[in-house]
Protein backbone atom coordinates (compact mmCIF):
# COMPACT_ATOMS: atom_id res chain seq x y z
CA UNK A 1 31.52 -9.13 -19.97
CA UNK A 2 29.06 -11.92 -20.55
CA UNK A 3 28.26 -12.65 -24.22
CA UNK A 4 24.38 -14.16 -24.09
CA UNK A 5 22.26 -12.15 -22.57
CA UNK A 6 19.75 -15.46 -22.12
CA UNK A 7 22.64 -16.66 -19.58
CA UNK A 8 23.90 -13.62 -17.83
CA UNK A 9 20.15 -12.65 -16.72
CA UNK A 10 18.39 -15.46 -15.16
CA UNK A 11 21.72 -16.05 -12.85
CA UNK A 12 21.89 -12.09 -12.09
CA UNK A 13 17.96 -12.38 -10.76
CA UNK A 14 17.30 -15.83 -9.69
CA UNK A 15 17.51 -15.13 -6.19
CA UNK A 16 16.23 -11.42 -5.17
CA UNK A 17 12.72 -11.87 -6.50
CA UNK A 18 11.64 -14.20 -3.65
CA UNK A 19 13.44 -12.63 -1.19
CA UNK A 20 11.84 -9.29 -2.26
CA UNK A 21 8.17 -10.89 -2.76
CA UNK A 22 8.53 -12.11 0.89
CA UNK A 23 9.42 -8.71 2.37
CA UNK A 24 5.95 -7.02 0.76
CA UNK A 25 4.02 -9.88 1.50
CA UNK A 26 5.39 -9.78 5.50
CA UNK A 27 4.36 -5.88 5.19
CA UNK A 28 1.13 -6.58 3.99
CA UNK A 29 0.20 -9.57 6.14
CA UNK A 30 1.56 -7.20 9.14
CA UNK A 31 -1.11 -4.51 8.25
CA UNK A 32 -4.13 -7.06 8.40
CA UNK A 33 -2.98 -9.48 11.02
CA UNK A 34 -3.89 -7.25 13.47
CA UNK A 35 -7.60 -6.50 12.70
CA UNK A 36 -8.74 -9.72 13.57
CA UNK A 37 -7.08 -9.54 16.92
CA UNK A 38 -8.09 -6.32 18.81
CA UNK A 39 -11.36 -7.98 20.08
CA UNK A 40 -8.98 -10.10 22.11
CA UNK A 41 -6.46 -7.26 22.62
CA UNK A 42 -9.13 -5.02 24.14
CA UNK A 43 -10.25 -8.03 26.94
CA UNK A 44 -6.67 -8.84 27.72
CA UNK A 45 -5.56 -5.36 28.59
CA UNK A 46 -8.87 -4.05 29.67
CA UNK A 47 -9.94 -0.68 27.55
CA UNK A 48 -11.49 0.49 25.28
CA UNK A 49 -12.04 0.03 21.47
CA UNK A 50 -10.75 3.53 20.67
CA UNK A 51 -7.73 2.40 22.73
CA UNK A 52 -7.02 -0.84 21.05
CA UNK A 53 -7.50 0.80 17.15
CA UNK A 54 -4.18 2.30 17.80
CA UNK A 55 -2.47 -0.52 17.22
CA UNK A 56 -3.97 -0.59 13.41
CA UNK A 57 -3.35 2.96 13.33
CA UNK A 58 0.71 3.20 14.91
CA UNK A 59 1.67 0.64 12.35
CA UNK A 60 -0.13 2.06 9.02
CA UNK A 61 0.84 5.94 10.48
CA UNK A 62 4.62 4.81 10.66
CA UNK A 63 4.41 3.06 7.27
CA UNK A 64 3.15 5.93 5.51
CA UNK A 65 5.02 8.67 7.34
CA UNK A 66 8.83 6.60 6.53
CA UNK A 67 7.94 5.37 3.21
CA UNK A 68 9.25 8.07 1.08
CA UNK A 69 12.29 8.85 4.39
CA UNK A 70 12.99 5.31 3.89
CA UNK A 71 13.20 5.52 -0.17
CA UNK A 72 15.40 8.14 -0.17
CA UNK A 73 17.89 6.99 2.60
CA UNK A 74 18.38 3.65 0.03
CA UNK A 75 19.07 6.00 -2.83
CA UNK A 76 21.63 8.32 -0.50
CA UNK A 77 23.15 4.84 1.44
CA UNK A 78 22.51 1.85 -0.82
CA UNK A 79 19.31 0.36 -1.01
CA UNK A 80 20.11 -3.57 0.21
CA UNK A 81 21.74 -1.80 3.11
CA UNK A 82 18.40 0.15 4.27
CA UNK A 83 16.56 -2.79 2.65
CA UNK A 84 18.29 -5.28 5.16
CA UNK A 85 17.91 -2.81 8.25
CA UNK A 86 14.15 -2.28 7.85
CA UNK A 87 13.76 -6.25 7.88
CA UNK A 88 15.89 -6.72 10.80
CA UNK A 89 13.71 -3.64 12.52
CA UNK A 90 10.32 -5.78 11.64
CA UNK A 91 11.45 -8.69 12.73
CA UNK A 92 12.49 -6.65 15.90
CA UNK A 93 9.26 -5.12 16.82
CA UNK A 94 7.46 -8.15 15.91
CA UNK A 95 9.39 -9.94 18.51
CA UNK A 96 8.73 -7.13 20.77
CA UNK A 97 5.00 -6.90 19.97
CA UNK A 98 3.97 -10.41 20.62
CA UNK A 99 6.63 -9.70 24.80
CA UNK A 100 4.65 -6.73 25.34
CA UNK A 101 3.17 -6.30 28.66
CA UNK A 102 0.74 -3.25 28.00
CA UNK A 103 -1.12 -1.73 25.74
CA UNK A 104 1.10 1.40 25.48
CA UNK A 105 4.68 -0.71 24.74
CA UNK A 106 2.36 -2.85 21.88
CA UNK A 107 1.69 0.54 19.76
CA UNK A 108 4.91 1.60 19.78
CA UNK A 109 6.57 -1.26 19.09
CA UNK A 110 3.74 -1.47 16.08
CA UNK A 111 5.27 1.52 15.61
CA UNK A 112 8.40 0.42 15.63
CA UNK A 113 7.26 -2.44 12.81
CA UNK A 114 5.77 0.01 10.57
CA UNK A 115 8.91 2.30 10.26
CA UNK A 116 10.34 -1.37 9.30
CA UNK A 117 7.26 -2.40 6.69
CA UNK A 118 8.08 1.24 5.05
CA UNK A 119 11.50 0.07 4.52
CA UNK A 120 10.44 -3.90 2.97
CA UNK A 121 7.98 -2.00 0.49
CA UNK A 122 9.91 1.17 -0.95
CA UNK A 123 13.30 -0.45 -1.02
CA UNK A 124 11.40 -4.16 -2.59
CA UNK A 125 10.07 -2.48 -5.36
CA UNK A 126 13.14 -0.24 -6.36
CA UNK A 127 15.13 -3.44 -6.28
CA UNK A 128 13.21 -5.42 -8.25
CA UNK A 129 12.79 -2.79 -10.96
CA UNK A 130 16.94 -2.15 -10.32
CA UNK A 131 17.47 -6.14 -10.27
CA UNK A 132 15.52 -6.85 -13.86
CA UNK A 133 16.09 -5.55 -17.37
CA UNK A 134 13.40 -3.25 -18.61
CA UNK A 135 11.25 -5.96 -20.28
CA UNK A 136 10.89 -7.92 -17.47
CA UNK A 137 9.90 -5.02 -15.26
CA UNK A 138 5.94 -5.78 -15.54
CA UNK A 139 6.17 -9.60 -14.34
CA UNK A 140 8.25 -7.90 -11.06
CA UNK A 141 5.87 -5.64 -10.39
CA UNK A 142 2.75 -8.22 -10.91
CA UNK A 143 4.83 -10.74 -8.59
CA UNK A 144 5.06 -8.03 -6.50
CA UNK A 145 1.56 -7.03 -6.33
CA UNK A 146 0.12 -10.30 -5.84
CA UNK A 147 2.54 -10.75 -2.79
CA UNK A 148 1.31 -7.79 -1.36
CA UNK A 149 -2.82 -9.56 -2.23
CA UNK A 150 -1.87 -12.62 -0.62
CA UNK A 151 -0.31 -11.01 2.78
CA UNK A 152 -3.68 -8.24 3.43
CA UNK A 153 -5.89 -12.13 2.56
CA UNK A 154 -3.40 -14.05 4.53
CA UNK A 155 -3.61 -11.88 7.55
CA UNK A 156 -7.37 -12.44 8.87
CA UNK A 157 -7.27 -15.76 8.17
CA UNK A 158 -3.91 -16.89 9.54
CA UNK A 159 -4.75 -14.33 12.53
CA UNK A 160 -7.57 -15.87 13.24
CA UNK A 161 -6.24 -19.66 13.60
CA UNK A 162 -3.52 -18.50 15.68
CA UNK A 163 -6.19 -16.28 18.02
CA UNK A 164 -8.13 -19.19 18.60
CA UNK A 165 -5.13 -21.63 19.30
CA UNK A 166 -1.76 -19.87 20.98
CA UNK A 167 -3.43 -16.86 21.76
CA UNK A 168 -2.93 -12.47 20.57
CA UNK A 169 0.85 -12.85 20.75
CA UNK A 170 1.47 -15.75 18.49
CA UNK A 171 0.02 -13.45 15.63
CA UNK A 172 2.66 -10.24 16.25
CA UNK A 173 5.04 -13.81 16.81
CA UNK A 174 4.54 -15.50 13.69
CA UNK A 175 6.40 -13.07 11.48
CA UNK A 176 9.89 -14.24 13.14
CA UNK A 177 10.86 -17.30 10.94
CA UNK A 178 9.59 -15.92 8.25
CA UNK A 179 11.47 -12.49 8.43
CA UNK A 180 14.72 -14.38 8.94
CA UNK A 181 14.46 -16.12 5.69
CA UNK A 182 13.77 -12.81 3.96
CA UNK A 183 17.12 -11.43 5.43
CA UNK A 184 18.72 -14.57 4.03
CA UNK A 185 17.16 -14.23 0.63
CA UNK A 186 18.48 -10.53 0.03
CA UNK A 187 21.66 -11.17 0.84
CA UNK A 188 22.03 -12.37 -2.89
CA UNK A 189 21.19 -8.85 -4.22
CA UNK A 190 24.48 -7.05 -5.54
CA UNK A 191 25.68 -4.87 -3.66
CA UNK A 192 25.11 -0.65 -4.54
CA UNK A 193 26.17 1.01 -1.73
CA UNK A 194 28.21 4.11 -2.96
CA UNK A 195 32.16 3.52 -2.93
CA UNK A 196 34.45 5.01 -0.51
CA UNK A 197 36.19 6.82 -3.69
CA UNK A 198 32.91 8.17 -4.61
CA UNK A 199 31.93 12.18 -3.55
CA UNK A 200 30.81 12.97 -0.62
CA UNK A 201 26.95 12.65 0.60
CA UNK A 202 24.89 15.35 1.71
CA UNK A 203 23.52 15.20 4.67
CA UNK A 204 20.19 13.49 4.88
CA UNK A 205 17.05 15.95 4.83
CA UNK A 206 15.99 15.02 8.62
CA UNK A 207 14.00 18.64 8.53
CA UNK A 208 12.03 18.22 5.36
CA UNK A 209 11.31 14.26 6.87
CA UNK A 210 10.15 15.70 10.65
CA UNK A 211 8.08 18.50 8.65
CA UNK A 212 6.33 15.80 6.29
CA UNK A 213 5.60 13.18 9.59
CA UNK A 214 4.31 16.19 11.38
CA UNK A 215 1.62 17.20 7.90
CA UNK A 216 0.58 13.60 7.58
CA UNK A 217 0.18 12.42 11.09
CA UNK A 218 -2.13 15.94 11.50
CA UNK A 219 -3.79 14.77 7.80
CA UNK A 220 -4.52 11.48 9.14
CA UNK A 221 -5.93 11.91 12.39
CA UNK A 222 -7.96 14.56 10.95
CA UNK A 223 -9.26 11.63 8.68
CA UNK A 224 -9.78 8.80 10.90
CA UNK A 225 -12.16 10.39 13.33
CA UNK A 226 -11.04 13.78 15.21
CA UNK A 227 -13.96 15.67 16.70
CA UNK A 228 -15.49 18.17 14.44
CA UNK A 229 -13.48 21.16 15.91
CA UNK A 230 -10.45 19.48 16.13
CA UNK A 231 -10.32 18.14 12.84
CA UNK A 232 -10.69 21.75 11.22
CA UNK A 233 -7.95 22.94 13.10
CA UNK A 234 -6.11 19.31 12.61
CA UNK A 235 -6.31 19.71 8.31
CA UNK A 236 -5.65 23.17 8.87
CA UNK A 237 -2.13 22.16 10.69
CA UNK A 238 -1.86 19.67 8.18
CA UNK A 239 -1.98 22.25 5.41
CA UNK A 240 0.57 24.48 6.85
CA UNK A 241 2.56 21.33 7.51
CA UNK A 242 2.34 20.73 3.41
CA UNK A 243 3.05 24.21 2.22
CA UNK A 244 6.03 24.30 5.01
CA UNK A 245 7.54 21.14 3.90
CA UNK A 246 7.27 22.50 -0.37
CA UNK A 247 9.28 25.42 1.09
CA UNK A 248 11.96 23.27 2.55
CA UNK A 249 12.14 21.40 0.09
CA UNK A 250 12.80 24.41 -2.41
CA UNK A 251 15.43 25.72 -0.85
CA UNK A 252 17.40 22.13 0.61
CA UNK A 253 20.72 21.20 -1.06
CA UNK A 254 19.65 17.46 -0.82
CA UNK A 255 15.63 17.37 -0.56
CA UNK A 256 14.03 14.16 0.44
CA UNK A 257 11.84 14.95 -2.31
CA UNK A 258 13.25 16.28 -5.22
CA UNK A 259 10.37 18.37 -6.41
CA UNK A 260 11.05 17.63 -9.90
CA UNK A 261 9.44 14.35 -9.18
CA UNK A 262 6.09 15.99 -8.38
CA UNK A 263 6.29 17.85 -11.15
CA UNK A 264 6.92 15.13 -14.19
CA UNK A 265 4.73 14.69 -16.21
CA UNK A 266 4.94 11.21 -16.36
CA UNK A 267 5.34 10.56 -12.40
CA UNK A 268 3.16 13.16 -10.84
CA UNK A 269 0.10 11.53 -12.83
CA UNK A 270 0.88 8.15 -11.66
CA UNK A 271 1.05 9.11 -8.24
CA UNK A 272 -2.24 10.67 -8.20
CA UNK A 273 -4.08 7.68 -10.37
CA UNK A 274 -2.69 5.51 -7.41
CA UNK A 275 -4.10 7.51 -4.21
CA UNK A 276 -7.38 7.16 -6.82
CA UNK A 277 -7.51 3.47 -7.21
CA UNK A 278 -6.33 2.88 -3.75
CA UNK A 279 -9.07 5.10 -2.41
CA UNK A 280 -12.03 2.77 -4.61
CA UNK A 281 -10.21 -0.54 -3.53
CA UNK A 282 -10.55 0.94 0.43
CA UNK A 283 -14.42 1.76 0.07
CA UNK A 284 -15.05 -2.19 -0.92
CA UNK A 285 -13.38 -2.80 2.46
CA UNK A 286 -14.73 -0.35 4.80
CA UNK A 287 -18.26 -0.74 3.41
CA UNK A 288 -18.90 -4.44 2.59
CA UNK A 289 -18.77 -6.23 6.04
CA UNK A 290 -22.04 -3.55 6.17
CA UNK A 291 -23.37 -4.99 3.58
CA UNK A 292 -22.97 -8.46 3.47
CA UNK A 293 -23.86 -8.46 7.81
CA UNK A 294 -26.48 -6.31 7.97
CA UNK A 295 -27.84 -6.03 3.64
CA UNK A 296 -27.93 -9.71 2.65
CA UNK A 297 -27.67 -11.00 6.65
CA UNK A 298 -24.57 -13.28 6.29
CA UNK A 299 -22.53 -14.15 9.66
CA UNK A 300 -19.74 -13.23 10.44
CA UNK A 301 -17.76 -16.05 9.21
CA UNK A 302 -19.62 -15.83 6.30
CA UNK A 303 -18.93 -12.00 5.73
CA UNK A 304 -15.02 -12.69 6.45
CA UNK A 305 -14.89 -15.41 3.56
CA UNK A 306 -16.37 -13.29 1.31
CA UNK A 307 -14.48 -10.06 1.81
CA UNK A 308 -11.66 -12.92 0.81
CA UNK A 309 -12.71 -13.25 -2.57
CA UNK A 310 -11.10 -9.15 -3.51
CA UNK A 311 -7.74 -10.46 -2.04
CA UNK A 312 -8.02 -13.57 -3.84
CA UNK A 313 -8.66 -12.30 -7.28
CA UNK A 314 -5.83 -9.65 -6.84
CA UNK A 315 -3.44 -12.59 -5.95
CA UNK A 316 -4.48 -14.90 -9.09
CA UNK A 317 -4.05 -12.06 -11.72
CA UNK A 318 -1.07 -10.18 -10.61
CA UNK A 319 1.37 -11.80 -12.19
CA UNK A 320 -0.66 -12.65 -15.69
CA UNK A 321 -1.01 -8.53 -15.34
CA UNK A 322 2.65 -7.70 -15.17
CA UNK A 323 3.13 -9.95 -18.26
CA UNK A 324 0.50 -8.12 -20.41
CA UNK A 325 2.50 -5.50 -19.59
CA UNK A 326 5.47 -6.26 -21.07
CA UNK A 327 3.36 -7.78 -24.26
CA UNK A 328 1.60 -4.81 -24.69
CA UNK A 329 3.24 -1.99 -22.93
CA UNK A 330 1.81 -0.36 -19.67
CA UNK A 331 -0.50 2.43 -20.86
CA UNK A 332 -2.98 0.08 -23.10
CA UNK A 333 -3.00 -2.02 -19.41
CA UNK A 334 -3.24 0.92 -17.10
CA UNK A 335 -6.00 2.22 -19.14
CA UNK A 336 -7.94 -1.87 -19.53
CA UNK A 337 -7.39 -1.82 -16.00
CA UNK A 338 -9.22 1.48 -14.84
CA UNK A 339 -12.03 0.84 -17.31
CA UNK A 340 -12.33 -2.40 -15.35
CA UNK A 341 -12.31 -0.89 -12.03
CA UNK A 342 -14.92 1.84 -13.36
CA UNK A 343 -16.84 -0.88 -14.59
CA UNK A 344 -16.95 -3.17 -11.40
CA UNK A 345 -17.30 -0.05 -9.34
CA UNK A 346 -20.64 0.72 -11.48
CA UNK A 347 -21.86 -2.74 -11.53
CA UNK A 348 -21.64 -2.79 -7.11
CA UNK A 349 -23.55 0.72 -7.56
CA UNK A 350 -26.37 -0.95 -9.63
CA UNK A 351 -26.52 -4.57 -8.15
CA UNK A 352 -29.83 -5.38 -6.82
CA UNK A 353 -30.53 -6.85 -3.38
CA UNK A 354 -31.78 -10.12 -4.35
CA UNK A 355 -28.78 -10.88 -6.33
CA UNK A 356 -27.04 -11.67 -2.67
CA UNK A 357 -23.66 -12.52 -2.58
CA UNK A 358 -23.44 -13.25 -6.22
CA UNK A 359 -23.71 -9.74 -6.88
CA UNK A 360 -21.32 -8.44 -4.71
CA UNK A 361 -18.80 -11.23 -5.58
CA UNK A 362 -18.86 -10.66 -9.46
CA UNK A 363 -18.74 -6.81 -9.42
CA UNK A 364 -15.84 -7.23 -7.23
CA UNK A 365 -13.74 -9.78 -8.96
CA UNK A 366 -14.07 -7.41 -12.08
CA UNK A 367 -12.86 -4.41 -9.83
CA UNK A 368 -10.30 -6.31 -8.27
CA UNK A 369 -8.90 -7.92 -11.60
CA UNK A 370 -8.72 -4.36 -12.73
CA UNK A 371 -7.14 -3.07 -10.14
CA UNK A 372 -4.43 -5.61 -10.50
CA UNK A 373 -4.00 -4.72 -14.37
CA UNK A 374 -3.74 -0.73 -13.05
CA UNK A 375 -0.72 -1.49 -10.31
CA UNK A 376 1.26 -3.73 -12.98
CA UNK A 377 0.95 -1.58 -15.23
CA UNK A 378 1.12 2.00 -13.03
CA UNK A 379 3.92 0.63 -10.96
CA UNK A 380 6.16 -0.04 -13.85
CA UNK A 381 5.78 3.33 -15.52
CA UNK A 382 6.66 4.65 -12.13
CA UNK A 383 9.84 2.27 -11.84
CA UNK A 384 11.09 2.83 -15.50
CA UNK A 385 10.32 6.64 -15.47
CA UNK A 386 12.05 7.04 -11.95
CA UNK A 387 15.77 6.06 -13.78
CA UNK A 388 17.78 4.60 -11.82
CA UNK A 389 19.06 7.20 -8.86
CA UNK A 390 15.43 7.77 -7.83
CA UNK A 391 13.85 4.61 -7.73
CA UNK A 392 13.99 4.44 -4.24
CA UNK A 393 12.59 8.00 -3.32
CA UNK A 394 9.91 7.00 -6.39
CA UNK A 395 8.70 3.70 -4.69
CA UNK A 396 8.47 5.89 -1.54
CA UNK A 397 6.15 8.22 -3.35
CA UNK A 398 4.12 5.68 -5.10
CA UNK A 399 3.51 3.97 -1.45
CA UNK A 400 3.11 7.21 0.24
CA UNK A 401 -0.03 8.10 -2.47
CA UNK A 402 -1.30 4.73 -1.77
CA UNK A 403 -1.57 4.81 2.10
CA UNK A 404 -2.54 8.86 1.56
CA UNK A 405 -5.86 7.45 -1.05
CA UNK A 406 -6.84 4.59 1.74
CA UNK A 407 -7.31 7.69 4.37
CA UNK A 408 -8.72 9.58 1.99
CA UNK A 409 -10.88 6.98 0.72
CA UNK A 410 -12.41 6.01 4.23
CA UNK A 411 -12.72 9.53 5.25
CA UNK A 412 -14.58 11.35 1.94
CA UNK A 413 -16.29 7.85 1.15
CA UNK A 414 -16.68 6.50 4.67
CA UNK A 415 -18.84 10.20 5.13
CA UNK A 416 -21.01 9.34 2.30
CA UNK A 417 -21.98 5.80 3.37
CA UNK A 418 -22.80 7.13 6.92
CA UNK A 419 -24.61 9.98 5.60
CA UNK A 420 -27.45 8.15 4.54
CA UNK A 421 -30.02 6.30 6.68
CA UNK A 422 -28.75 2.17 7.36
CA UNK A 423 -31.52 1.14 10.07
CA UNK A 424 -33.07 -1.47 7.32
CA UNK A 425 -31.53 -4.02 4.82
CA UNK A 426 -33.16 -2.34 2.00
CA UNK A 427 -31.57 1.18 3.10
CA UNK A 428 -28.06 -0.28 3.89
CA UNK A 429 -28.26 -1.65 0.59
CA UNK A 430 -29.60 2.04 -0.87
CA UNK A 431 -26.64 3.47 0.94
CA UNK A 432 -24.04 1.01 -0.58
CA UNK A 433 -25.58 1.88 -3.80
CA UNK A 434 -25.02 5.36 -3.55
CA UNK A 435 -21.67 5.01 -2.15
CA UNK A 436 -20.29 2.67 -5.03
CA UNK A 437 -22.05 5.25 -7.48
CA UNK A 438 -19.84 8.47 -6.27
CA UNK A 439 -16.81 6.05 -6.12
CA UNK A 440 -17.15 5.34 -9.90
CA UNK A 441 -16.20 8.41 -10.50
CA UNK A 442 -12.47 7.61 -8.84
CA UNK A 443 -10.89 5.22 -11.69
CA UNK A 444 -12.77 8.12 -14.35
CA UNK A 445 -10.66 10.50 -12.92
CA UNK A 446 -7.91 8.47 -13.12
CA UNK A 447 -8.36 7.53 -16.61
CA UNK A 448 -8.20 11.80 -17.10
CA UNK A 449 -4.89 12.08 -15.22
CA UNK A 450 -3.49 9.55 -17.20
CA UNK A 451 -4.61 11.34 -20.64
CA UNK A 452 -2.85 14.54 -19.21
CA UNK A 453 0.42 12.02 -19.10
CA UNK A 454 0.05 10.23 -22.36
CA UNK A 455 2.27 12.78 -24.43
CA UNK A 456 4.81 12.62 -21.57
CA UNK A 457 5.32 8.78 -21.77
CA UNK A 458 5.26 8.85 -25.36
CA UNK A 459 7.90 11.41 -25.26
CA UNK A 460 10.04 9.20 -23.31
CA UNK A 461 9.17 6.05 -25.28
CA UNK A 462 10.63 7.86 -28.08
C-alpha cells in the first residue's frame, strides 16, 4: 500500500477527469448542435418543421429514457465497460447521422446517439465521484458541470460556423475526432468490472426498463405538443405506465431501480430539487429568444449572443462552485445557490422594459451562477449518498429528473407564457413578467424539499 496519500492520489486521478469532462461536454454539445441546423435540415429533405423537430426530440427522448438503463447496467457490468460502449455508440451514430440519406435514417440514428449520450453522462459522473476521494468530490462535479455549460454554449455557435461553411452534415460529423480521444482518455480508468470468482449476476431488469421507456416516451409526447385529446389519454398511459413500472419494480429480484433510492431521505429530495432547478433554467431558454426578438427588438444574431451569456456564466463558475463545496460542505452551497436562482428568477419577473438587454443579462447571470452553486453542490450529495454500488443507477436518476424538469418546465411554463396575450412589445414583455414570477416559486420549493432532507444528511454526516 502507498504511504502518502499526497502521492498515491494525484497519479490514481490524473487522467480520468478529462477524459470524463469530454464525454459530458460531447453529450451536451450533441443536444444543442442540432437546433441551429433544422432550418437547413427541413430545405434539404423537403418537409415540414414538425418533421424536422424530431431530430431534437429522438436524441433528448433516448437520453432520458436509457439514462437510469444505462446507470444500472455499469453498476451490474462495470461501469468503464458500459462507459466505453456508449462512446463508441455516439461516435457511431454521429458518423451515421452526418451519411444519412433521409430524414427517417437521421432520427434514428439521433436515436441511436442519444442511447450513447445516456451512457457518457450517467457512467461520467459515477466515475468521477468513484475515481476521487470524498473531499475532492465537489471540484469533479463543478468540472463536470461546467463541461456540460460549455457543450449546450458550444453547440449553436460551433453549429452555426460549420452550417454556413461544410454544410448540415459536418455538424452530426464533427463529434468523430473528438469522441475518439474520449475513448482514449478512459482507458486510464481502473478497471471494476466484477471478477470471474465473484457470484453470479442477475439478470438485467429488461421489463422494468421497456415499462419505464414506454411511461416516459407517453409523458413526453404528452408534453411537447399532443393534441388536446390525445394528450389526456397520452398522460393517462403515462400514468399507468408509472404505477406499472413501481409494481415491477416491487416484486423484481434485481430492479433497475431499487426503490429504496426513491425513498431516502437524502436522495429522493435531491432528485426532485433537480427536475426543479432544471425546469427554471429551461423557461430562460424557451422564453427569452421571445423576448429579446420580439420585447426589446434585437436580431437574431443579436438574440443568439445573448442567450450565450446563461451558458457562459454556468461555464466560468462551475468549478469555483464545486470547490466551495468542499470548503464549506454542500448544503450551505445548495441552499446559497437556490436563494440565488430565486433571486435572479424574481429580478427577470420585475425587470422593466427599458432596462433592455442589461436587464435580462444581470438577472440571468445571478440565476445562472446559482444554478451552478445548486448542481455542485446537489450532485455531490447525490454521489456521496449513493455509496459506492449505486452510483451508477444514482447518476441515472439524477439525469433522468433533469431531462423529466426540462419537459416539465416547457410544458407547465411554456402554457403560462402562451396563455397571455404577446401581439405587442409591451405585452410580450407583461407575459415574460408573469412567467418569471410563477417560476420563482420553483428554486422556493426546492429550498422546502431540501429542509425535509436536512436531518437525513446530517444523520449521515454523523
Amino acid at each position: 500500500m502507498p504511504t502518502s496519500t499526497t502521492l498515491s492520489v494525484p497519479e490514481r486521478t490524473r487522467t480520468p477527469l478529462p477524459g470524463l469532462a469530454l464525454c459530458v461536454l460531447l453529450a451536451s454539445f450533441g443536444a444543442s448542435s442540432a437546433n441551429v441546423a433544422l432550418p437547413a435540415l427541413q430545405h434539404a429533405f423537403g418537409t415540414g418543421f414538425a418533421a424536422v423537430q424530431w431530430i431534437v426530440l429522438a436524441y433528448l427522448l433516448a437520453a432520458t429514457a436509457a439514462a437510469v438503463g444505462a446507470g444500472r447496467l455499469g453498476d451490474m457490468i462495470g461501469r468503464r465497460r458500459v462507459l466505453r460502449g456508449g462512446i463508441a455508440l455516439f461516435a457511431a451514430a454521429s458518423g451515421l447521422c452526418a451519411l444519412a440519406p433521409t430524414l427517417p435514417l437521421l432520427v434514428a440514428a439521433r436515436a441511436l446517439q442519444g442511447l450513447g449520450a445516456a451512457a457518457m453522462l450517467a457512467l461520467g459522473m459515477a466515475l468521477a465521484a468513484a475515481n476521487l476521494p470524498q473531499g475532492r468530490t465537489g471540484s469533479a462535479m463543478g468540472l463536470l458541470g461546467s463541461m456540460s455549460a460549455v457543450g449546450t454554449a458550444l453547440g449553436p455557435a460551433l453549429g452555426g460556423l460549420l452550417l454556413a461553411g461544410p454544410g448540415w452534415r459536418a455538424v452530426f460529423a464533427a463529434t468523430l475526432a473528438p469522441a475518439a480521444l474520449a475513448l482514449a482518455l478512459v482507458r486510464h480508468l481502473p478497471d471494476d468490472a466484477p471478477g470471474r470468482a465473484s457470484a453470479p449476476r442477475p439478470p438485467f431488469d429488461l421489463a422494468g426498463l421497456l415499462l419505464l421507456v414506454a411511461a416516459l416516451l407517453a409523458f413526453a409526447l404528452a408534453a411537447t405538443g399532443a393534441g388536446t385529446l390525445a394528450r389526456g389519454w397520452l398522460f393517462g398511459a403515462a400514468a399507468l405506465g408509472a404505477g406499472l413500472f413501481v409494481r415491477t419494480e416491487a416484486r423484481a429480484a434485481a430492479p433497475l431501480v431499487p426503490l429504496a433510492l426513491l425513498r431516502d431521505r437524502v436522495l429522493a429530495p435531491s432528485f426532485a430539487m433537480s427536475a426543479l432547478a432544471m425546469a427554471l433554467m429551461m423557461t430562460t431558454m424557451l422564453v427569452g429568444p421571445f423576448y429579446l426578438g420580439h420585447a426589446l427588438g434585437l436580431a437574431p444574431g443579436g438574440v443568439g449572443l445573448t442567450l450565450a451569456a446563461g451558458p457562459l456564466v454556468a461555464a466560468l463558475a462551475g468549478v469555483p462552485a464545486g470547490r466551495l463545496v468542499d470548503r464549506h460542505g454542500a448544503h450551505a452551497v445548495c441552499v446559497a445557490g437556490l436563494a440565488a436562482m430565486a433571486l435572479g428568477a424574481g429580478l427577470l419577473a420585475l425587470a422593466p422594459l427599458r432596462t433592455g438587454v442589461g436587464g435580462w443579462i444581470a438577472p440571468l447571470a445571478v440565476l445562472t451562477a446559482g444554478y451552478a452553486l445548486f448542481q455542485a453542490a446537489n450532485n455531490t450529495t447525490v454521489m456521496e449518498a449513493a455509496g459506492g454500488a449505486r452510483r451508477g443507477v444514482a447518476a441515472g436518476l439524477l439525469n433522468l429528473a433533469r431531462q423529466l424538469g426540462m419537459i416539465a418546465g416547457s410544458a407547465v411554463l411554456g402554457a403560462a407564457f402562451a396563455a397571455r396575450p404577446r401581439g405587442t412589445a409591451v405585452e410580450v414583455a407583461a407575459a415574460t413578467h408573469a412567467t418569471f414570477a410563477l417560476a420563482t416559486l420553483l428554486p422556493l420549493l426546492a429550498l422546502l424539499a431540501l429542509a425535509t432532507a436536512w436531518p437525513g444528511r446530517r444523520a449521515r454526516a454523523e
